[in-house]
C-alpha atoms as a PDB file:
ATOM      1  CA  UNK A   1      82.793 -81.664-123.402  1.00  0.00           C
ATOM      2  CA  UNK A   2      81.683 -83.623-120.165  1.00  0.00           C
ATOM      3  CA  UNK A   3      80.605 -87.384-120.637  1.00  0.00           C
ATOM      4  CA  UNK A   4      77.183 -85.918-118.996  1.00  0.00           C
ATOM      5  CA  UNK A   5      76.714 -83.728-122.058  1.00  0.00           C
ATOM      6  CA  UNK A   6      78.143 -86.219-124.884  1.00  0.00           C
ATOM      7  CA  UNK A   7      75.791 -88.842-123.043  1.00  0.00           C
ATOM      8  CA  UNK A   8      72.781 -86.520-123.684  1.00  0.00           C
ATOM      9  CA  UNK A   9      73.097 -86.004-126.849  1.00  0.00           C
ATOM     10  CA  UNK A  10      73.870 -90.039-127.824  1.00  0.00           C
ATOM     11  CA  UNK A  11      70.571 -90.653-126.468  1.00  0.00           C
ATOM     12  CA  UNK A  12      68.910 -87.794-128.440  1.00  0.00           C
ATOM     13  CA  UNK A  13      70.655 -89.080-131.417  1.00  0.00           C
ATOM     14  CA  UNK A  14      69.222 -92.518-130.968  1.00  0.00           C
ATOM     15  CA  UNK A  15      65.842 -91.532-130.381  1.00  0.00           C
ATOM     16  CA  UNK A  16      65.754 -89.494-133.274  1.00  0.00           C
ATOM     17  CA  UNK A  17      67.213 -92.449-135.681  1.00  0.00           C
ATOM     18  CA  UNK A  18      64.652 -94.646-133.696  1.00  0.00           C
ATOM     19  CA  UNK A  19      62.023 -92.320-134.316  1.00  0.00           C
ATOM     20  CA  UNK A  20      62.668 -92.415-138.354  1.00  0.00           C
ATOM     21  CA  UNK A  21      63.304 -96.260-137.949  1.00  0.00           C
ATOM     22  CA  UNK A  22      59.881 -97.062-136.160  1.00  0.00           C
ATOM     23  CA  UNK A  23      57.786 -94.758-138.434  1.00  0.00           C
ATOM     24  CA  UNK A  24      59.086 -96.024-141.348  1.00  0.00           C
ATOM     25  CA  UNK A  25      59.645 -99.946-140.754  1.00  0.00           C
ATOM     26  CA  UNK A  26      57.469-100.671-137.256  1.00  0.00           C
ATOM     27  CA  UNK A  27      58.382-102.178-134.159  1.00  0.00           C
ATOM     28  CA  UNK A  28      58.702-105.655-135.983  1.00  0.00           C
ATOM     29  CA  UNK A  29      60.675-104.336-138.704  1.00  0.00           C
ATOM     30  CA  UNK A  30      62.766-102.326-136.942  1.00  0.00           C
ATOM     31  CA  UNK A  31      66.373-102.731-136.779  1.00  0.00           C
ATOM     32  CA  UNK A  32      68.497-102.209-133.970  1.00  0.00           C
ATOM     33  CA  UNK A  33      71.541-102.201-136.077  1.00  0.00           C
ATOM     34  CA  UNK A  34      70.611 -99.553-138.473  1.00  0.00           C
ATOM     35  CA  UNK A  35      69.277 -97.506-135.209  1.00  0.00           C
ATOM     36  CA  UNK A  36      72.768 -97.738-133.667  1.00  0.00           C
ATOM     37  CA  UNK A  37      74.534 -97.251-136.373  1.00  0.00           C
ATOM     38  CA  UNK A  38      72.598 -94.455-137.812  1.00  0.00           C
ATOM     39  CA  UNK A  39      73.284 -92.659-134.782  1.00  0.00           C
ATOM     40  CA  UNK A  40      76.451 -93.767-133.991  1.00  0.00           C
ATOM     41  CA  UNK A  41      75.837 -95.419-130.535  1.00  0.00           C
ATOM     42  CA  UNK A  42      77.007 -98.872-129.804  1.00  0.00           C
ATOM     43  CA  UNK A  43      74.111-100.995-129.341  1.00  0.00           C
ATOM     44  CA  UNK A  44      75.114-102.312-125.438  1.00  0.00           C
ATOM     45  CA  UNK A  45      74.603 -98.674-124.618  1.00  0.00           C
ATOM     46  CA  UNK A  46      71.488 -98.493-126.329  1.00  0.00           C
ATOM     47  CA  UNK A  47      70.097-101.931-124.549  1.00  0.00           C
ATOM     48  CA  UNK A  48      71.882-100.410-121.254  1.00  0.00           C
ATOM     49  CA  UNK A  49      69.230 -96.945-121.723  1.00  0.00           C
ATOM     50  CA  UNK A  50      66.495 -98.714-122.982  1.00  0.00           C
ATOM     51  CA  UNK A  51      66.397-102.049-122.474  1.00  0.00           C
ATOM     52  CA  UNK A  52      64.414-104.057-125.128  1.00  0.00           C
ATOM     53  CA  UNK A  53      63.582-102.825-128.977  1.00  0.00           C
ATOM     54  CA  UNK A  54      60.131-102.531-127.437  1.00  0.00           C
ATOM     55  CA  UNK A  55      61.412-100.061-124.679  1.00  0.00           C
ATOM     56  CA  UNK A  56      63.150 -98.064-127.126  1.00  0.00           C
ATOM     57  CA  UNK A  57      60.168 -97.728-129.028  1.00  0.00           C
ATOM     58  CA  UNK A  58      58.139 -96.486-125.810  1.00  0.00           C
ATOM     59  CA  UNK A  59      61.050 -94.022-125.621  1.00  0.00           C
ATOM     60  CA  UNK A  60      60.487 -92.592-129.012  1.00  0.00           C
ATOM     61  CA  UNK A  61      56.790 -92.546-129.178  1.00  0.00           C
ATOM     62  CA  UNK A  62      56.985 -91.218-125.492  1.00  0.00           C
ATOM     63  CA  UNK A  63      59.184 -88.182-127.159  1.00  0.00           C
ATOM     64  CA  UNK A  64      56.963 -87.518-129.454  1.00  0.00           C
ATOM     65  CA  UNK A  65      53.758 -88.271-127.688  1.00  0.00           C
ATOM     66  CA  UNK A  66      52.931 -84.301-126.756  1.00  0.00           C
ATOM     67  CA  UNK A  67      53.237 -83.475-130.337  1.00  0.00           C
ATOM     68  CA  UNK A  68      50.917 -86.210-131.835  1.00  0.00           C
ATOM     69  CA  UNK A  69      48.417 -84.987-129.447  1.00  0.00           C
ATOM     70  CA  UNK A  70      49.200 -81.353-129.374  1.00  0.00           C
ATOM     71  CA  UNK A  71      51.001 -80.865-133.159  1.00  0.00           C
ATOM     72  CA  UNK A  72      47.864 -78.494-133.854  1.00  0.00           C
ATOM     73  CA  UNK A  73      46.080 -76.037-131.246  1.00  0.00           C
ATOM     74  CA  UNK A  74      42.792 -77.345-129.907  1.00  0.00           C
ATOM     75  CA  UNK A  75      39.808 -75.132-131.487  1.00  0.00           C
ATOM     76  CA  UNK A  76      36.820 -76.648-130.415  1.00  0.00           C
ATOM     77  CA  UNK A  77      35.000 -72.977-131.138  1.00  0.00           C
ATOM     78  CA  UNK A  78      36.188 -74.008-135.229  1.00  0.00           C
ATOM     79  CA  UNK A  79      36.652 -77.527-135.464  1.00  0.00           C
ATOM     80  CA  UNK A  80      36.447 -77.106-139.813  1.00  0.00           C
ATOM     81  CA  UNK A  81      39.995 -75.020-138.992  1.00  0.00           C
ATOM     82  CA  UNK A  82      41.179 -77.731-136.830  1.00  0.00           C
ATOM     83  CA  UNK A  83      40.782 -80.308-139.264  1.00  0.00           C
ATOM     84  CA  UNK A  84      41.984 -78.652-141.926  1.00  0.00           C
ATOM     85  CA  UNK A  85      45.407 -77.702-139.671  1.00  0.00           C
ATOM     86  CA  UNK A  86      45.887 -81.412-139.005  1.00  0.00           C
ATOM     87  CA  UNK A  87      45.493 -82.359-142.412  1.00  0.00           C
ATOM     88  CA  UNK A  88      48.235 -79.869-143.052  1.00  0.00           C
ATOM     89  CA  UNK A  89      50.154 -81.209-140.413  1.00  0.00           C
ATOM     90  CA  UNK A  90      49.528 -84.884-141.289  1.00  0.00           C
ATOM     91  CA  UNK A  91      51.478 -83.695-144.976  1.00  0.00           C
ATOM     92  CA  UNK A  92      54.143 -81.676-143.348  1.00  0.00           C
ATOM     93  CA  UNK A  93      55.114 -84.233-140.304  1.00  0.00           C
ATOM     94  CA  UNK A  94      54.130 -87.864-141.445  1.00  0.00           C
ATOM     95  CA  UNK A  95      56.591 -89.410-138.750  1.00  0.00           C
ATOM     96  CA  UNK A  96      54.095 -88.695-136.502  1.00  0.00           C
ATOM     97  CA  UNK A  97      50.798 -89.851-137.856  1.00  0.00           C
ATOM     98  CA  UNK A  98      53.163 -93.487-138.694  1.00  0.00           C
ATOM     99  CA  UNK A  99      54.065 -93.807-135.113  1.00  0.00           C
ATOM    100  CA  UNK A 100      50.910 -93.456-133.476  1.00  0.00           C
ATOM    101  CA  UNK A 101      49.503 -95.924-136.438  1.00  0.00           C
ATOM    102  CA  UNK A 102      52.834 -98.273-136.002  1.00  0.00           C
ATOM    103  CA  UNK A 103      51.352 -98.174-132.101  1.00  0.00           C
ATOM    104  CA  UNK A 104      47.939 -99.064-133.239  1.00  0.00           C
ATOM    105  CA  UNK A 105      49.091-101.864-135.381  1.00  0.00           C
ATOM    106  CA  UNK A 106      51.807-103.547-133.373  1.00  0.00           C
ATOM    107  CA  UNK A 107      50.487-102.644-129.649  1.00  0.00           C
ATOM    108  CA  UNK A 108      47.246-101.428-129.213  1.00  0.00           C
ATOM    109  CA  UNK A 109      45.061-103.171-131.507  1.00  0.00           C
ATOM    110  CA  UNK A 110      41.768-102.336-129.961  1.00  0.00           C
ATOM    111  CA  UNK A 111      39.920 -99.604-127.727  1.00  0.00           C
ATOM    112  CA  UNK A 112      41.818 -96.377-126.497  1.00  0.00           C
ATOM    113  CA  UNK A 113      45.200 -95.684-128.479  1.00  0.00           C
ATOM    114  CA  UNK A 114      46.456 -94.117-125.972  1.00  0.00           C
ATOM    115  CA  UNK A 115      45.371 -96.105-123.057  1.00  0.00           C
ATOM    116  CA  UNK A 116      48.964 -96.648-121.582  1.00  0.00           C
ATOM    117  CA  UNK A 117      49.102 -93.024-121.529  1.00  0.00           C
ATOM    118  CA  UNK A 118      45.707 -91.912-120.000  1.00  0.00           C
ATOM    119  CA  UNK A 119      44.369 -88.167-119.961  1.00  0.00           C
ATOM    120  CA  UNK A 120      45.903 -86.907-122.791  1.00  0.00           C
ATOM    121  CA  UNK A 121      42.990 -86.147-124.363  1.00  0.00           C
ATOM    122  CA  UNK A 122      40.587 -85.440-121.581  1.00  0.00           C
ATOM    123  CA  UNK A 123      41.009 -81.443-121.647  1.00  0.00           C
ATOM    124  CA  UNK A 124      40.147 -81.537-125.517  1.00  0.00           C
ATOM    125  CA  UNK A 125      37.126 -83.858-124.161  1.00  0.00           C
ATOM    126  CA  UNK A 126      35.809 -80.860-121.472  1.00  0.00           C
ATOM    127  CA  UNK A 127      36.467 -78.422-124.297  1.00  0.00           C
ATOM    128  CA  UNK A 128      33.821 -80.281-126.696  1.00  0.00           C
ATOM    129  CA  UNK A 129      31.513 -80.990-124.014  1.00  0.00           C
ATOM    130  CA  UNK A 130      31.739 -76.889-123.111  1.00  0.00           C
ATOM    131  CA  UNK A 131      31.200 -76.265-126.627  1.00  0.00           C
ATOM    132  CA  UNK A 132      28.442 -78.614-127.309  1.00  0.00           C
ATOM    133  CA  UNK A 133      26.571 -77.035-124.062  1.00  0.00           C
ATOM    134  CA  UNK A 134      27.127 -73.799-125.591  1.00  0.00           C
ATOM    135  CA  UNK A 135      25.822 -74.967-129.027  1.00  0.00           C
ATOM    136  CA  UNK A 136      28.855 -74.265-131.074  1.00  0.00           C
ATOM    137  CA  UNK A 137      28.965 -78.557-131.521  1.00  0.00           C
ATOM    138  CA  UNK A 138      25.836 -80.725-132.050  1.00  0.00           C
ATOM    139  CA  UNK A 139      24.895 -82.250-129.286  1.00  0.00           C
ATOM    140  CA  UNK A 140      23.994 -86.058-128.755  1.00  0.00           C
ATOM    141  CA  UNK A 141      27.515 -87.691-129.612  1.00  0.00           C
ATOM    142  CA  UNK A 142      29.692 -88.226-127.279  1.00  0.00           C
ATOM    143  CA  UNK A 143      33.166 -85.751-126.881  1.00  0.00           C
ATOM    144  CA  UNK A 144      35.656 -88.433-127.550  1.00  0.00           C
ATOM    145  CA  UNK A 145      33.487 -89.074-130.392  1.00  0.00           C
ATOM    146  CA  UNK A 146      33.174 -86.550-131.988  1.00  0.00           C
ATOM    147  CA  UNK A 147      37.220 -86.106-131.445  1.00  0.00           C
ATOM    148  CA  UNK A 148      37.591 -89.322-132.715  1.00  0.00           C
ATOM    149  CA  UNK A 149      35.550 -87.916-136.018  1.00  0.00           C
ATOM    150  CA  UNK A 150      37.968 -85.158-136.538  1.00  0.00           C
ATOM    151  CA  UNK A 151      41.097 -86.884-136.583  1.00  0.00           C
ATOM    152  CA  UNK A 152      39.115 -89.759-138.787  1.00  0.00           C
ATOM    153  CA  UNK A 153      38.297 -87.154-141.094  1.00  0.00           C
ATOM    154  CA  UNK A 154      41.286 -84.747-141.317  1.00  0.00           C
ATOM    155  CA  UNK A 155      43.265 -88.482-141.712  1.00  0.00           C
ATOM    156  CA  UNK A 156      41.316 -89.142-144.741  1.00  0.00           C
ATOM    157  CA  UNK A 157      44.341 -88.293-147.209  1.00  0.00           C
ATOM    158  CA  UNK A 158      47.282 -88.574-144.535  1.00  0.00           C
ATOM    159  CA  UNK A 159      50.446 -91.239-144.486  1.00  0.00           C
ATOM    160  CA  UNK A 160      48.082 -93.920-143.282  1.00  0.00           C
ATOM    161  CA  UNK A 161      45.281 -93.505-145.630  1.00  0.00           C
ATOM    162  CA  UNK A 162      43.664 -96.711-147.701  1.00  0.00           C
ATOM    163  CA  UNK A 163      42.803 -94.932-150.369  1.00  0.00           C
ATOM    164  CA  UNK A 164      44.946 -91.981-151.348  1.00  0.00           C
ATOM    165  CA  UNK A 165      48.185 -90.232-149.244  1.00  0.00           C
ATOM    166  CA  UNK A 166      48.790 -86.744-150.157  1.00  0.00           C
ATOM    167  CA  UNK A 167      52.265 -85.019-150.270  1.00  0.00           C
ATOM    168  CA  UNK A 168      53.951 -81.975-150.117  1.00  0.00           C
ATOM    169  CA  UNK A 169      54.615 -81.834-153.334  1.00  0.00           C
ATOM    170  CA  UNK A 170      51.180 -82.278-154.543  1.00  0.00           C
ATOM    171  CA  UNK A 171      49.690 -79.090-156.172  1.00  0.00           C
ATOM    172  CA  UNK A 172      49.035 -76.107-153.918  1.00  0.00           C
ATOM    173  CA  UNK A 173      45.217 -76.663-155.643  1.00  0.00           C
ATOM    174  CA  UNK A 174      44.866 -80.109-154.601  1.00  0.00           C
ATOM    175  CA  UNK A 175      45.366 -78.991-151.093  1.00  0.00           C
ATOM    176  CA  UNK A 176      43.003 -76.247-150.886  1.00  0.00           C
ATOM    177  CA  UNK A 177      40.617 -78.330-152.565  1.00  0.00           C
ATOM    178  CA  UNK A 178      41.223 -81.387-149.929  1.00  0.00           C
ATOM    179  CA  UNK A 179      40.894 -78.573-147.336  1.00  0.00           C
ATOM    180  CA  UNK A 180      37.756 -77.336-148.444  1.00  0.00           C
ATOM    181  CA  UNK A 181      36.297 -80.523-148.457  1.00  0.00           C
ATOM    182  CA  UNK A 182      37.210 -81.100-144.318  1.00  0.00           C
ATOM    183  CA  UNK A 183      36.157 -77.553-143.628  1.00  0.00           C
ATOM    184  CA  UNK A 184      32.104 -78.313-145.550  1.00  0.00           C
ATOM    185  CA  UNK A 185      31.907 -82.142-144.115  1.00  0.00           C
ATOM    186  CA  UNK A 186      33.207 -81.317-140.647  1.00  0.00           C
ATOM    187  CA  UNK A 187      30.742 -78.013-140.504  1.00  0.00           C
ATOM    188  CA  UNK A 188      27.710 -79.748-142.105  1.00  0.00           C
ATOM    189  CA  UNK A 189      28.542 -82.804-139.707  1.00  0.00           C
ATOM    190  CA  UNK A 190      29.325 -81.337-136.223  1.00  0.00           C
ATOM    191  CA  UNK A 191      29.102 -77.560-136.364  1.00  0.00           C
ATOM    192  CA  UNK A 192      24.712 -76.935-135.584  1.00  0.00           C
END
């Protein structure tokens, strides 16, 4: 095996224990020594790749960063579907939804999550604005707001929620009936 190869696939291993390590402690609470240890990297190489705990993070969420944007396909022409598919998503792949919230918390505390990595977003943005000029979404609220709505509402039961965090292993009837409720408020709320 080339040191090239074996090299790769340390770092992959890290960012994946970093990734499990920063959704479920934080950046604060995260430990360098667990993340090293869990995937069996000694932590001078780790510092040498990524420099800081903080850079490491940046690494992960950067890894991940396409799929907490893109886990579920865009469908501005059925945004009740949409929801609903993040809310299953949210259930299935709660990593995710505690990152981007871990980056909220500890990074970005205010304005655009994702402003340190601009126009992610914006072709979701052009797709509402189509759609509301087309009158498949109300009109008079602004694209990234009525984004913003969507992943509000579909978040109402995910990893992050105040009130109540729903798991896989939650009846099959509780789901439907959480997804029936996103699929009636989004429609009556967005959908003219």
């Amino acid at each position: 095996m080339s040191p090239v190869r074996d090299g790769q696939r340390s770092r992959q291993r890290l960012l994946e224990a970093a990734t499990a390590e920063f959704a479920a402690f934080g950046i604060a609470g995260a430990r360098v020594d667990r993340i090293a240890a869990t995937a069996g990297v000694n932590k001078a190489q780790m510092y040498g790749w990524f420099g800081s705990k903080e850079g490491l993070f940046e690494a992960a969420f950067g890894e991940h960063l396409h799929r907490i944007i893109d886990v579920v396909p865009f469908r501005p022409d059925d945004l009740p579907a949409y929801a609903v598919a993040l809310y299953d998503s949210y259930v299935t792949d709660p990593e995710l939804v505690r990152l981007a919230s871990w980056n909220r918390l500890e990074r970005v505390p205010t304005g655009e999550l994702l402003a340190a990595h601009p126009g992610h977003a914006d072709a979701k943005y052009d797709a509402i604005a189509r759609a509301q000029a087309d009158g498949q979404i109300v009109a008079g609220i602004r694209p990234d707001e009525v984004y913003a709505l969507i992943i509000a509402l579909a978040g109402t039961w995910s990893p992050v929620s105040a009130t109540f965090t729903a798991s896989p292993e939650d009846d099959e009837a509780d789901h439907e009936r959480r997804r029936e409720v996103l699929r009636q408020v989004v429609a009556r709320a967005l959908v003219p």
